[in-house]
Protein backbone atom coordinates (compact mmCIF):
# COMPACT_ATOMS: atom_id res chain seq x y z
CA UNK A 1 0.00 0.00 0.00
CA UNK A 2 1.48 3.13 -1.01
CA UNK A 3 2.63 5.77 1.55
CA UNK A 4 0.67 9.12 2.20
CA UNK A 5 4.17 10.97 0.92
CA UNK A 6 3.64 8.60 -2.62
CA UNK A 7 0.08 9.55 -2.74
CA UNK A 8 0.30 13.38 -2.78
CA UNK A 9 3.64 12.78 -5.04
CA UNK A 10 1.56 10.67 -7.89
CA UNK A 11 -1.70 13.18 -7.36
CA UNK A 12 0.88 16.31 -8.09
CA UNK A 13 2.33 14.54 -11.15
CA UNK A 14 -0.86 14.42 -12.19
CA UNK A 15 -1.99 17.59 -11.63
CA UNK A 16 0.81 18.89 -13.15
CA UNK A 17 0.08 16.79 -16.54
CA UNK A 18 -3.24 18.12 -16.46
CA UNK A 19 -2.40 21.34 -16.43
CA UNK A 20 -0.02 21.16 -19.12
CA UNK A 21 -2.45 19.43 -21.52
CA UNK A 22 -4.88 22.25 -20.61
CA UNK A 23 -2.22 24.53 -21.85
CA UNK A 24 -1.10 22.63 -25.11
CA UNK A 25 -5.05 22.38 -25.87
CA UNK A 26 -5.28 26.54 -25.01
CA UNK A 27 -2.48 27.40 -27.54
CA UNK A 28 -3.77 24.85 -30.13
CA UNK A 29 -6.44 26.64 -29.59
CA UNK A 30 -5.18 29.94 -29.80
CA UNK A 31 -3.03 28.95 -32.86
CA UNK A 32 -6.04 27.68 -34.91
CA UNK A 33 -7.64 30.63 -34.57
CA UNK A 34 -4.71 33.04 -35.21
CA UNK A 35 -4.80 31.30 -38.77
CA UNK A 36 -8.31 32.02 -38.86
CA UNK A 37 -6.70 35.73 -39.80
CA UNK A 38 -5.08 34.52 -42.88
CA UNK A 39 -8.55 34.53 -44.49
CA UNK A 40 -9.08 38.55 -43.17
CA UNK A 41 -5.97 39.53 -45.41
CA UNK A 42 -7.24 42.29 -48.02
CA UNK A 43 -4.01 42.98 -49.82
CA UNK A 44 -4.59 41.46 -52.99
CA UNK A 45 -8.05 42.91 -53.40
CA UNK A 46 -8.90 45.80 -55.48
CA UNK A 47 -9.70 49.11 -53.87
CA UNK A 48 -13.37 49.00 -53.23
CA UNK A 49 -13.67 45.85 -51.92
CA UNK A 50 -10.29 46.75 -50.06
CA UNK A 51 -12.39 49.26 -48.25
CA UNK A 52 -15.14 47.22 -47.39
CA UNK A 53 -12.96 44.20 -46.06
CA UNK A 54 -9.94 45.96 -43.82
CA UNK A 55 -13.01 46.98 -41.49
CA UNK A 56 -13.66 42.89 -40.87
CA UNK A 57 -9.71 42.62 -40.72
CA UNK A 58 -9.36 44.99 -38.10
CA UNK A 59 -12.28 43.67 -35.79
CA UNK A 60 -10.99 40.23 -36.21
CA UNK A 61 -7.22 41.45 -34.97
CA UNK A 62 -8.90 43.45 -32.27
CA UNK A 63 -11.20 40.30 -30.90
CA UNK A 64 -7.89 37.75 -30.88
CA UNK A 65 -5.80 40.32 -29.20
CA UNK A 66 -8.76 41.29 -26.32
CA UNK A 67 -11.35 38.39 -26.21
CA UNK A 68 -9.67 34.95 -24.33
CA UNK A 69 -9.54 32.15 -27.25
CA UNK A 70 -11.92 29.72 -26.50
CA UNK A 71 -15.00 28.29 -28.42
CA UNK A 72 -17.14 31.44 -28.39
CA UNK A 73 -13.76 33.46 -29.61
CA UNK A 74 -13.65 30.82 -32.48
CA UNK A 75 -17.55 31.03 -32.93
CA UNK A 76 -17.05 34.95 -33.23
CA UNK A 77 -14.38 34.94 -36.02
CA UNK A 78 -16.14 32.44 -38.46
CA UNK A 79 -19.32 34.73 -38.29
CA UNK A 80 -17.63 37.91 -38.81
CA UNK A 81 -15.65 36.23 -41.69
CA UNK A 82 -18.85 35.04 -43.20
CA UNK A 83 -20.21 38.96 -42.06
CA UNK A 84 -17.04 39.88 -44.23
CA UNK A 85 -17.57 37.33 -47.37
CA UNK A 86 -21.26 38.51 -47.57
CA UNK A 87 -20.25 42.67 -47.55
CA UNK A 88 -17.18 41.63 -49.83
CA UNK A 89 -19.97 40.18 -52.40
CA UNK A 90 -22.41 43.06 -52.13
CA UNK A 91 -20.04 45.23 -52.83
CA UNK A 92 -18.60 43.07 -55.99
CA UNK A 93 -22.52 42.47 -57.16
CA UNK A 94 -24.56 45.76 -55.69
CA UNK A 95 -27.95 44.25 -55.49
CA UNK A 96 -26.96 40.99 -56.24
């Protein structure tokens, strides 16, 4: 039967594994979503729908750096990049 000094020993060991896979998942996290900006780039777009789509770029730079990542972070870009898509289009097709 293990001793109470090898019981608090394995229970921090684990802790401390769960608390690093908590971290790996956060920054996977975080990382996914940072990649997410790739698709808010407006460089290579012409200058009207330039206009229209740095607004969407700079929201989606501003919620990454001040909102914690997480699933509702995630939720939040992939609407405002489909927000962005949709204003990108009107603005290629007015009334389209």
């Amino acid at each position: 039967m293990p001793t109470a000094e090898e019981m608090q020993s394995e229970f921090q060991k684990n802790v401390a594994r769960d608390i690093a896979r908590r971290l790996e998942a956060s920054e996977q996290s975080k990382n996914s979503e940072d990649l997410m900006l790739k698709w808010f780039a407006f460089d290579h777009l012409a200058d009207p729908l330039r206009e229209v789509s740095i607004w969407f770029s700079t929201l989606a730079q501003r919620i990454v750096s001040n909102v914690d990542a997480g699933p509702e972070r995630t939720v939040a870009l992939r609407k405002l990049l489909e927000a962005k898509d949709a204003a990108v289009r009107a603005k290629l097709y007015p009334g389209g």
